[in-house]
N, C-alpha and C. Protein backbone atom coordinates (compact mmCIF):
# COMPACT_ATOMS: atom_id res chain seq x y z
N UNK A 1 -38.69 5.23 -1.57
CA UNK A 1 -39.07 3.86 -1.30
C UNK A 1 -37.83 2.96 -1.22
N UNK A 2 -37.01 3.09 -2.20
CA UNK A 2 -35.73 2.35 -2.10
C UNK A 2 -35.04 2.56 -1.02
N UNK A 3 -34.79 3.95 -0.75
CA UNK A 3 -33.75 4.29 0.32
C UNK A 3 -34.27 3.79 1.28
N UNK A 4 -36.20 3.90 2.25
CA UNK A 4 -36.48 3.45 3.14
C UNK A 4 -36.63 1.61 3.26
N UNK A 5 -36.12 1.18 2.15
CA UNK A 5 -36.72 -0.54 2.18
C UNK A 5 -35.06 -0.64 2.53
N UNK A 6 -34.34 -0.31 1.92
CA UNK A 6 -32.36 -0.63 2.00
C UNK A 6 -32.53 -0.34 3.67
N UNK A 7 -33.04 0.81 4.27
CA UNK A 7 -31.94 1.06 5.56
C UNK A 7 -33.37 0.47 6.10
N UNK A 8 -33.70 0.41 6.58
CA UNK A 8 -35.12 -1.27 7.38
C UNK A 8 -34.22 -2.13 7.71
N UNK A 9 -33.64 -2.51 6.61
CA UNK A 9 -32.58 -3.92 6.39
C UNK A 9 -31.42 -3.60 7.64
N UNK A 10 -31.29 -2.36 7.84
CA UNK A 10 -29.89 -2.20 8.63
C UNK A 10 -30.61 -1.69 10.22
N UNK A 11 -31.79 -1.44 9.88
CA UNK A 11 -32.26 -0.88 10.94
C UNK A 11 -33.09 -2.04 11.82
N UNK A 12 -33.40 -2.93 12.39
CA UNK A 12 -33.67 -3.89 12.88
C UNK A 12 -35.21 -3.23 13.50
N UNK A 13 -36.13 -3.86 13.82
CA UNK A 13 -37.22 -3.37 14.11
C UNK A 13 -37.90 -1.95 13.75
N UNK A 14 -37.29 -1.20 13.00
CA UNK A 14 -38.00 -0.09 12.40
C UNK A 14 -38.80 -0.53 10.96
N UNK A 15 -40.32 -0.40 10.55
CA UNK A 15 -40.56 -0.69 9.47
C UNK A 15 -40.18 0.31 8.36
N UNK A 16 -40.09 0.05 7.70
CA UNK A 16 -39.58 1.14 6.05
C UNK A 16 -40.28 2.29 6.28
N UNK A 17 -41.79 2.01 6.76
CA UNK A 17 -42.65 3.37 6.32
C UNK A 17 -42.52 4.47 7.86
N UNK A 18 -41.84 3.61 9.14
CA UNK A 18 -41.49 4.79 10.14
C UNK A 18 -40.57 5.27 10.42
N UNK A 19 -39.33 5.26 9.12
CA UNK A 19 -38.22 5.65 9.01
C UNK A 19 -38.38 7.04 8.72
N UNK A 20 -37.73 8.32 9.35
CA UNK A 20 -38.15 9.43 9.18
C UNK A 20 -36.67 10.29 8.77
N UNK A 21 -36.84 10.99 8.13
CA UNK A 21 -35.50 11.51 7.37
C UNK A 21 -35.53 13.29 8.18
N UNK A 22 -34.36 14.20 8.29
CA UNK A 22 -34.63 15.22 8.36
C UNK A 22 -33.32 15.63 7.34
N UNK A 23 -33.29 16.93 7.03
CA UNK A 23 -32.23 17.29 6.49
C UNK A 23 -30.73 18.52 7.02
N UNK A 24 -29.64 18.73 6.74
CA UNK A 24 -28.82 19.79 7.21
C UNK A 24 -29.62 20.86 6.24
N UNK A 25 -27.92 22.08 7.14
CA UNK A 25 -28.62 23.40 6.28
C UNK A 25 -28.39 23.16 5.10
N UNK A 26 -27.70 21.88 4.41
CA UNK A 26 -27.14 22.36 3.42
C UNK A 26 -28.19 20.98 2.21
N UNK A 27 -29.20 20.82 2.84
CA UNK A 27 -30.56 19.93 2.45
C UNK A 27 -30.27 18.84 2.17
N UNK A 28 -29.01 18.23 2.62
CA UNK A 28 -28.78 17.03 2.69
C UNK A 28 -29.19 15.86 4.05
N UNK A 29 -30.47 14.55 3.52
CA UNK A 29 -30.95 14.56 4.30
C UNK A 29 -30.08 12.90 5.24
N UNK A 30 -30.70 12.81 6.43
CA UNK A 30 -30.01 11.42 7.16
C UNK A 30 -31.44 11.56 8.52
N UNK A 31 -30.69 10.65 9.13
CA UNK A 31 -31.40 10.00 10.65
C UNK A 31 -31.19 10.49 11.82
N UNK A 32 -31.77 11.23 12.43
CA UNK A 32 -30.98 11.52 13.76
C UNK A 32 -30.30 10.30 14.60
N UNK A 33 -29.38 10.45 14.35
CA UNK A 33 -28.30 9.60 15.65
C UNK A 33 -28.70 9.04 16.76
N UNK A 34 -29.71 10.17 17.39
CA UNK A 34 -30.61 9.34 18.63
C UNK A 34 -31.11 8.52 18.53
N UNK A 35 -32.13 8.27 17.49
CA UNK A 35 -32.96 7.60 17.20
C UNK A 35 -32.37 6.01 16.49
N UNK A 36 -30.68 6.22 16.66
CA UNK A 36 -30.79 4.91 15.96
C UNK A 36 -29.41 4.10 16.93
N UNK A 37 -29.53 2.94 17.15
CA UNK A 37 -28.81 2.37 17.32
C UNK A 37 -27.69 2.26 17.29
N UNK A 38 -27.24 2.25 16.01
CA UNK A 38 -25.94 2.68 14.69
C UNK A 38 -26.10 3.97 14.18
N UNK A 39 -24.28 4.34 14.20
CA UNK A 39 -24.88 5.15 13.28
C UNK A 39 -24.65 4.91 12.40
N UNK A 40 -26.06 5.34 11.06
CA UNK A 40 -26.56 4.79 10.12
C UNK A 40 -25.94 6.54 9.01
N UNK A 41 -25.32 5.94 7.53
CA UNK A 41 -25.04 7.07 6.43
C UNK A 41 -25.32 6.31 5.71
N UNK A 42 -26.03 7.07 4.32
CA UNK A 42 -26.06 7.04 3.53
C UNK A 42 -26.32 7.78 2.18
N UNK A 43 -26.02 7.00 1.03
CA UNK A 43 -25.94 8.37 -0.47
C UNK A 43 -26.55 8.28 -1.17
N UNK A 44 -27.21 8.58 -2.18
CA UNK A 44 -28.11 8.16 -3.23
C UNK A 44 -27.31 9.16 -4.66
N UNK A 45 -27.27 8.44 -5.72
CA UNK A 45 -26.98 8.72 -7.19
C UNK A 45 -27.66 8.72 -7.98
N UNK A 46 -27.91 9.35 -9.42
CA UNK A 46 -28.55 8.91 -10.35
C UNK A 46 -28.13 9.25 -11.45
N UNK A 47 -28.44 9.07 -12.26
CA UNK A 47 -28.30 9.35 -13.62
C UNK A 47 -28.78 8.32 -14.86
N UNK A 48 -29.34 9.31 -15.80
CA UNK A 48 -29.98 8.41 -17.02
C UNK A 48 -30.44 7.32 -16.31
N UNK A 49 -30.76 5.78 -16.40
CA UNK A 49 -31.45 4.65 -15.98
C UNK A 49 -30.89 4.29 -14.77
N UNK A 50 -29.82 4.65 -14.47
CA UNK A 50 -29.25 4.23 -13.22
C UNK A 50 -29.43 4.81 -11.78
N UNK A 51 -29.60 4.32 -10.73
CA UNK A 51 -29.81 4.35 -9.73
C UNK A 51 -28.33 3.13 -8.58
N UNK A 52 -27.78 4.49 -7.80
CA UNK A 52 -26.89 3.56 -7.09
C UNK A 52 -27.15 4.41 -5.26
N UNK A 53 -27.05 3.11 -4.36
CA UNK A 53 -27.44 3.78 -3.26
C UNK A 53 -26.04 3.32 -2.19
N UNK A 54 -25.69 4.02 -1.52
CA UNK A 54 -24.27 3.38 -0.71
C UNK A 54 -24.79 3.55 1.11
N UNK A 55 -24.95 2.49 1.50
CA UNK A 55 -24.86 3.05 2.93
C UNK A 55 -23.75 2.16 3.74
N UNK A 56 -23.43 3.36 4.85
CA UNK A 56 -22.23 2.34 5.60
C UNK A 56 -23.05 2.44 6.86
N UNK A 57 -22.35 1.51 8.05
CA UNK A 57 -22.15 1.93 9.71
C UNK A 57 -20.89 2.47 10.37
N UNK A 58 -21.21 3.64 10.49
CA UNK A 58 -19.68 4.11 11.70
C UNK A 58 -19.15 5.12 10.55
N UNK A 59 -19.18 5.46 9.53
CA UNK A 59 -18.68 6.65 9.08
C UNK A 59 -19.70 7.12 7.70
N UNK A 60 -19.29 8.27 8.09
CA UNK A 60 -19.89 9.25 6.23
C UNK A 60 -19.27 8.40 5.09
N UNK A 61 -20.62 8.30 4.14
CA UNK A 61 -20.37 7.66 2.67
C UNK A 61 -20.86 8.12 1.46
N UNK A 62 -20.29 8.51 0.58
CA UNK A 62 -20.85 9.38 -0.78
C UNK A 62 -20.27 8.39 -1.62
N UNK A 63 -21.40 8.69 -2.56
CA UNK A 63 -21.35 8.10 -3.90
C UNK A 63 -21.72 8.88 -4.93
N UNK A 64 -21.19 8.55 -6.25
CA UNK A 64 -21.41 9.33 -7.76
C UNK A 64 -21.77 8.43 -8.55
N UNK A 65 -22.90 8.33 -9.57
CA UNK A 65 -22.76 7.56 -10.51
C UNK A 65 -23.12 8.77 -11.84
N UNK A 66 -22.49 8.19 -12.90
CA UNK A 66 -22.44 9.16 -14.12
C UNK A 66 -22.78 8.31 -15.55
N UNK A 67 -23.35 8.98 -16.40
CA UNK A 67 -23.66 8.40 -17.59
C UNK A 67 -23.33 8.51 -18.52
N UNK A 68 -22.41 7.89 -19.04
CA UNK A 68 -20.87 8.22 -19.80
C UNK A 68 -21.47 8.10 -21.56
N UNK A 69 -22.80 8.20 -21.97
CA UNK A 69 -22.74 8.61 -23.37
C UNK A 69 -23.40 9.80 -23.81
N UNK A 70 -23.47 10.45 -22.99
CA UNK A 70 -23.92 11.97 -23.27
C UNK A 70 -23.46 12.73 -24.79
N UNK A 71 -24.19 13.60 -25.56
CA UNK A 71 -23.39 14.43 -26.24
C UNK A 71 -22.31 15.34 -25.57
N UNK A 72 -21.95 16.00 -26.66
CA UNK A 72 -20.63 17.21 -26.32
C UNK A 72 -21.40 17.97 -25.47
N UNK A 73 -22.25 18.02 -24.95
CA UNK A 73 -22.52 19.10 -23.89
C UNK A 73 -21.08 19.32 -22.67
N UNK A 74 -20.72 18.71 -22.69
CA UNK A 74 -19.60 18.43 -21.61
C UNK A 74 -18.49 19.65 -21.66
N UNK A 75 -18.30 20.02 -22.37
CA UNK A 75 -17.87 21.05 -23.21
C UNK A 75 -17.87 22.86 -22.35
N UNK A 76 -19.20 22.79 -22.58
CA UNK A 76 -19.67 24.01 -21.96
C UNK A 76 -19.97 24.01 -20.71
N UNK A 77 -20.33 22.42 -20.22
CA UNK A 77 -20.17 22.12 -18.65
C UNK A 77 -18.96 22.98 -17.98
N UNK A 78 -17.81 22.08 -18.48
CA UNK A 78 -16.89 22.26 -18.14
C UNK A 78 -16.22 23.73 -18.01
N UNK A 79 -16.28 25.08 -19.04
CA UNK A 79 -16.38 26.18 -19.39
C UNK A 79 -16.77 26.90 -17.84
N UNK A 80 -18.06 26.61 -17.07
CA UNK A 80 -18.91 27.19 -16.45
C UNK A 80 -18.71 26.47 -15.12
N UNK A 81 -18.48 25.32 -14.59
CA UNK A 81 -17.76 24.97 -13.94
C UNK A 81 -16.73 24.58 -13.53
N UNK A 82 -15.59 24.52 -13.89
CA UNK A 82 -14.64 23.76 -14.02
C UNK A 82 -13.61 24.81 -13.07
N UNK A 83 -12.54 24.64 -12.31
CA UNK A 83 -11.81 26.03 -12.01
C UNK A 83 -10.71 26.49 -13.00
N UNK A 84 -10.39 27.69 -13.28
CA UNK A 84 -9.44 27.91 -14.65
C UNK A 84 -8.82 26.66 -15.16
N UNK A 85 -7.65 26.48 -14.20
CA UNK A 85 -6.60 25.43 -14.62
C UNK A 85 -7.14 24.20 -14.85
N UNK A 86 -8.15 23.78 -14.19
CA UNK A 86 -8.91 22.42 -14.85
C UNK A 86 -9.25 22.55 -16.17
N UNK A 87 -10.19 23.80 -16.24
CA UNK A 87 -10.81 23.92 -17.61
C UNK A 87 -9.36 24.44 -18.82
N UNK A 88 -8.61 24.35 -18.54
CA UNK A 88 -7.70 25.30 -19.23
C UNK A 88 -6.54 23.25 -19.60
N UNK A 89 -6.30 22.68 -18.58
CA UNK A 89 -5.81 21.59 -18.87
C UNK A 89 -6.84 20.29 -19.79
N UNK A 90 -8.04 20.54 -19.38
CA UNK A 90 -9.32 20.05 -20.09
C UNK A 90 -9.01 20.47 -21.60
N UNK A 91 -9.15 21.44 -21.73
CA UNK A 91 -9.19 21.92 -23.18
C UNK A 91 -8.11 21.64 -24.28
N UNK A 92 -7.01 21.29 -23.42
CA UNK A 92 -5.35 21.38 -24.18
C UNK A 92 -5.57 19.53 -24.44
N UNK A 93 -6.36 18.79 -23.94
CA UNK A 93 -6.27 17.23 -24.04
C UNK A 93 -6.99 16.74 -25.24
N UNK A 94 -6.11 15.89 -26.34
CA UNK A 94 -6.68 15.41 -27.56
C UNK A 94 -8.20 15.26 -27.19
N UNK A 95 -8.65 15.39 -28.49
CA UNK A 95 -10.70 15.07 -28.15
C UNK A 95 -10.79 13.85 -27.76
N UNK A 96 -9.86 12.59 -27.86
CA UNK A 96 -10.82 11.58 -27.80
C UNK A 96 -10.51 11.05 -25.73
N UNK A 97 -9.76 12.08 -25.55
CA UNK A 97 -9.48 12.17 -23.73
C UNK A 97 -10.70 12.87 -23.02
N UNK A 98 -10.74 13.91 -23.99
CA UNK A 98 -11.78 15.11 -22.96
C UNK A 98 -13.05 14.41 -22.20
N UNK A 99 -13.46 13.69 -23.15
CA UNK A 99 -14.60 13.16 -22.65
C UNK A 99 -14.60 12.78 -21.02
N UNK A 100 -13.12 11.33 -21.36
CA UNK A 100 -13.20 10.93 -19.99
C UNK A 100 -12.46 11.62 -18.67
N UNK A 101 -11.85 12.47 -19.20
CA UNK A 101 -11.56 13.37 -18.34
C UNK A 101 -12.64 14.52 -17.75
N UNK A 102 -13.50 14.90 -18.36
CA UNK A 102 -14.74 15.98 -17.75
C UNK A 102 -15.14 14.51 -16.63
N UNK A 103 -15.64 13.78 -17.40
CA UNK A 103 -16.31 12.93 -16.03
C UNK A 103 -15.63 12.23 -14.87
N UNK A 104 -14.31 12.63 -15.21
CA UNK A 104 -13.49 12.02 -13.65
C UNK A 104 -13.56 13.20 -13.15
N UNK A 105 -13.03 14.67 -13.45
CA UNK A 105 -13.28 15.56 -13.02
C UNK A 105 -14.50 16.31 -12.05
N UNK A 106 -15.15 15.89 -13.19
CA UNK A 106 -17.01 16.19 -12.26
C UNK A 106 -17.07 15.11 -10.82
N UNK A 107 -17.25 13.76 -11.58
CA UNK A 107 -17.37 12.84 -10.83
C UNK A 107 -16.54 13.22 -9.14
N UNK A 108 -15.29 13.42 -9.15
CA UNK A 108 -14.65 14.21 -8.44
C UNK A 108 -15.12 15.11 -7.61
N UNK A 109 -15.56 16.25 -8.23
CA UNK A 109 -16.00 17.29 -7.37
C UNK A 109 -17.28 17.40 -6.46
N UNK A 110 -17.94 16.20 -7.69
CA UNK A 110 -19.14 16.13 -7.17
C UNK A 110 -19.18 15.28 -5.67
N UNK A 111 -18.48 14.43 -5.33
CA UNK A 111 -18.30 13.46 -4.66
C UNK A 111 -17.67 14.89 -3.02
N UNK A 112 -16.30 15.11 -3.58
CA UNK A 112 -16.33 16.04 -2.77
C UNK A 112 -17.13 16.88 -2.05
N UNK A 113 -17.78 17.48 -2.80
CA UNK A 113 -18.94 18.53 -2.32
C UNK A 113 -20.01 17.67 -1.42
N UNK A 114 -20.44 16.52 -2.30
CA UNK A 114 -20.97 15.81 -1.43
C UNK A 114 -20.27 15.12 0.16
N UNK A 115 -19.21 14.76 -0.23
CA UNK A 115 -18.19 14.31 1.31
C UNK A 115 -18.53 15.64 2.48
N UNK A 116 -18.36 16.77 2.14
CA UNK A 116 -18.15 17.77 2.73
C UNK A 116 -19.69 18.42 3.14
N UNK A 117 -20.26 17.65 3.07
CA UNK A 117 -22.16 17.67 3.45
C UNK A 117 -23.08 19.37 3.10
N UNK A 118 -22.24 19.50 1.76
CA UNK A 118 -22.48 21.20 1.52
C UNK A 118 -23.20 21.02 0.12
N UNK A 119 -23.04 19.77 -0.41
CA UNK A 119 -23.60 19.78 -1.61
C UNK A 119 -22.93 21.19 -2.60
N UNK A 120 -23.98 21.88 -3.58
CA UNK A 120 -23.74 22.49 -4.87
C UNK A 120 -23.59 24.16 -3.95
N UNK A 121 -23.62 24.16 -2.48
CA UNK A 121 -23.20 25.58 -1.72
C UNK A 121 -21.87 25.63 -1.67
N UNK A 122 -20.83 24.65 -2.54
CA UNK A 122 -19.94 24.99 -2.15
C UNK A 122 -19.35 24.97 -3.96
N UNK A 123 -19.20 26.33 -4.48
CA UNK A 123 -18.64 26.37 -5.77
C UNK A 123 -17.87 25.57 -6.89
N UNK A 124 -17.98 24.95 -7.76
CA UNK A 124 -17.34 24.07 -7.98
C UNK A 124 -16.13 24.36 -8.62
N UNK A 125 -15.72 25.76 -9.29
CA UNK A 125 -14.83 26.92 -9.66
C UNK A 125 -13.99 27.02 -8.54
N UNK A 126 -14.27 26.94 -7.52
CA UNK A 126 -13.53 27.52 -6.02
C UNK A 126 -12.11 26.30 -5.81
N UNK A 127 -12.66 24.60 -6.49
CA UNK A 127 -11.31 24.38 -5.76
C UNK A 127 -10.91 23.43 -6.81
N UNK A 128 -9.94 22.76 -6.51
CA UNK A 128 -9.60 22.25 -8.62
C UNK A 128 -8.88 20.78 -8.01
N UNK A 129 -8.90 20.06 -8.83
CA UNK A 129 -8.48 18.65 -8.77
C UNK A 129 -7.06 18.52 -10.24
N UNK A 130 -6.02 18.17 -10.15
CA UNK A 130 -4.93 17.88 -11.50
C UNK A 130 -4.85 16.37 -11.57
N UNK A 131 -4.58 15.74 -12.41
CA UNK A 131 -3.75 14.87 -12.49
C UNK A 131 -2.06 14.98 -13.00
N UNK A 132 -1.28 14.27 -11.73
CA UNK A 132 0.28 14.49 -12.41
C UNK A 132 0.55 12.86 -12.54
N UNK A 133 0.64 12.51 -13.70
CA UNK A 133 0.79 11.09 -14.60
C UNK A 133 -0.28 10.02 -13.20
N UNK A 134 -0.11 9.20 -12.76
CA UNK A 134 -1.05 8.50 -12.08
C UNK A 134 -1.45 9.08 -10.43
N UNK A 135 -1.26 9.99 -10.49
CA UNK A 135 -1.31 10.69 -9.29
C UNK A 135 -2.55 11.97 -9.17
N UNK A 136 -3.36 11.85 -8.14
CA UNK A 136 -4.26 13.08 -7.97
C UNK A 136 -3.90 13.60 -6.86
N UNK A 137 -4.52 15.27 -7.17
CA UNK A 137 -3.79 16.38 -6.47
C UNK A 137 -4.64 16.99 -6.60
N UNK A 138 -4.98 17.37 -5.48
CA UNK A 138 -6.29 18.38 -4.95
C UNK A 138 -5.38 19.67 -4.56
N UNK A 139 -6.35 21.03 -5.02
CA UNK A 139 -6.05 22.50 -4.40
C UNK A 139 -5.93 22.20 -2.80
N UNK A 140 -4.56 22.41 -2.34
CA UNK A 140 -4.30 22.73 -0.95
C UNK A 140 -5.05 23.97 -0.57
N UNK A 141 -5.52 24.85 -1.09
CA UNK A 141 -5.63 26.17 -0.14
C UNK A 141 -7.38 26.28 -0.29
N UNK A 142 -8.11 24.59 -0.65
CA UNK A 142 -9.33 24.59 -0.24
C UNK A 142 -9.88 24.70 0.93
N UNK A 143 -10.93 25.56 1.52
CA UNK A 143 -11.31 25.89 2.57
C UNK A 143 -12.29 24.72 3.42
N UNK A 144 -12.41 23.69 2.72
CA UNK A 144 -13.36 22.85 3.17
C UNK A 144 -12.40 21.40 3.19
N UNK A 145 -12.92 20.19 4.11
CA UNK A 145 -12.52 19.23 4.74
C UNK A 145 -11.65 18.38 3.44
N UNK A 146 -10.99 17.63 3.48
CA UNK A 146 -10.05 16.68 2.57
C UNK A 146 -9.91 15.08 3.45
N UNK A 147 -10.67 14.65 2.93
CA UNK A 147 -10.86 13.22 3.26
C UNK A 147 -9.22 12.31 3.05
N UNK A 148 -8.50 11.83 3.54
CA UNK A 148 -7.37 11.36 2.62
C UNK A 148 -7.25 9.71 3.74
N UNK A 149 -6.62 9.26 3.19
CA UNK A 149 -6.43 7.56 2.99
C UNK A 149 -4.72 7.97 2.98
N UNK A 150 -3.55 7.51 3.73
CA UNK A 150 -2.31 7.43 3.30
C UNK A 150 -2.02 8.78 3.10
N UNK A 151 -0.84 8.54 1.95
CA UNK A 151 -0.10 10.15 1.51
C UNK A 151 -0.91 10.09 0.14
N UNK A 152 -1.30 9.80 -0.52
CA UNK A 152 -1.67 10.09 -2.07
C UNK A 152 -3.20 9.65 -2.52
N UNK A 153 -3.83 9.53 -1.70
CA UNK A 153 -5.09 8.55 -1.92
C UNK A 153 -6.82 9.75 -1.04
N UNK A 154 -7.35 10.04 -2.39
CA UNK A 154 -8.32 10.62 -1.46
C UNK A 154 -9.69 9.97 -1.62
N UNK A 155 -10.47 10.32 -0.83
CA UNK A 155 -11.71 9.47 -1.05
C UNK A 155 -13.26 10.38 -1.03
């Protein structure tokens, strides 16, 4: 209901309820292109009470939202997804870091996977994100697309 009342708004004479969605192979769903004027993207998030929806015109848009008071589950998240050296630099960081580090991490991958319209088909073990002091650094020898902004900036 949300997603079809938001893109109405962008969609000019289509009502909310004849907005028709299909999905890729990878069950991520959008608008056929024909059918629209613009082209129309958009993302949907959730977590715990929150709900965040992003749509643009003229390019792909992903969004993450995360719910930053979870217990230590994060822990064993991380263990089972994480790729070695993440989980291995994760683990070596005082406790009161780990926290916010699993969720930039996730937040991260998740966003990726999502950028790359493959969703959870694309391993989250397979490609690894570092931080070197204010700087992020993605696995070069990932097999899938790298969004980048400039020399140091990914999105």
């Amino acid at each position: 209901m949300l997603v079809r009342d938001v893109l109405s708004r962008y969609l000019q004479g289509i009502p909310a309820k004849n907005i028709e969605f299909i999905t890729n192979d990878y069950k991520k769903p959008y608008i056929l292109p024909e059918r629209l004027a613009i082209l129309l993207r958009f993302n949907i998030s959730h977590s715990e009470k929150m709900i965040v929806l992003a749509v643009s015109v003229g390019v792909e848009i992903e969004i993450d939202v995360k719910y930053l008071d979870r217990k230590n589950i994060f822990f064993e998240i991380a263990e089972w997804f994480f790729a070695e050296n993440e989980y291995q630099h994760f683990k070596a960081l005082p406790g009161e870091h780990q926290k916010q580090r699993f969720f930039s991490l996730w937040s991260l991958k998740e966003a990726y996977i999502k950028a790359c319209g493959k969703g959870l088909y694309i391993p989250l073990d397979e490609f690894w994100f570092s931080f070197l002091g204010d700087k992020l650094q993605m696995d070069r020898n990932s097999p899938e697309i790298r969004l980048l902004i400039g020399q140091s900036h990914m999105v």
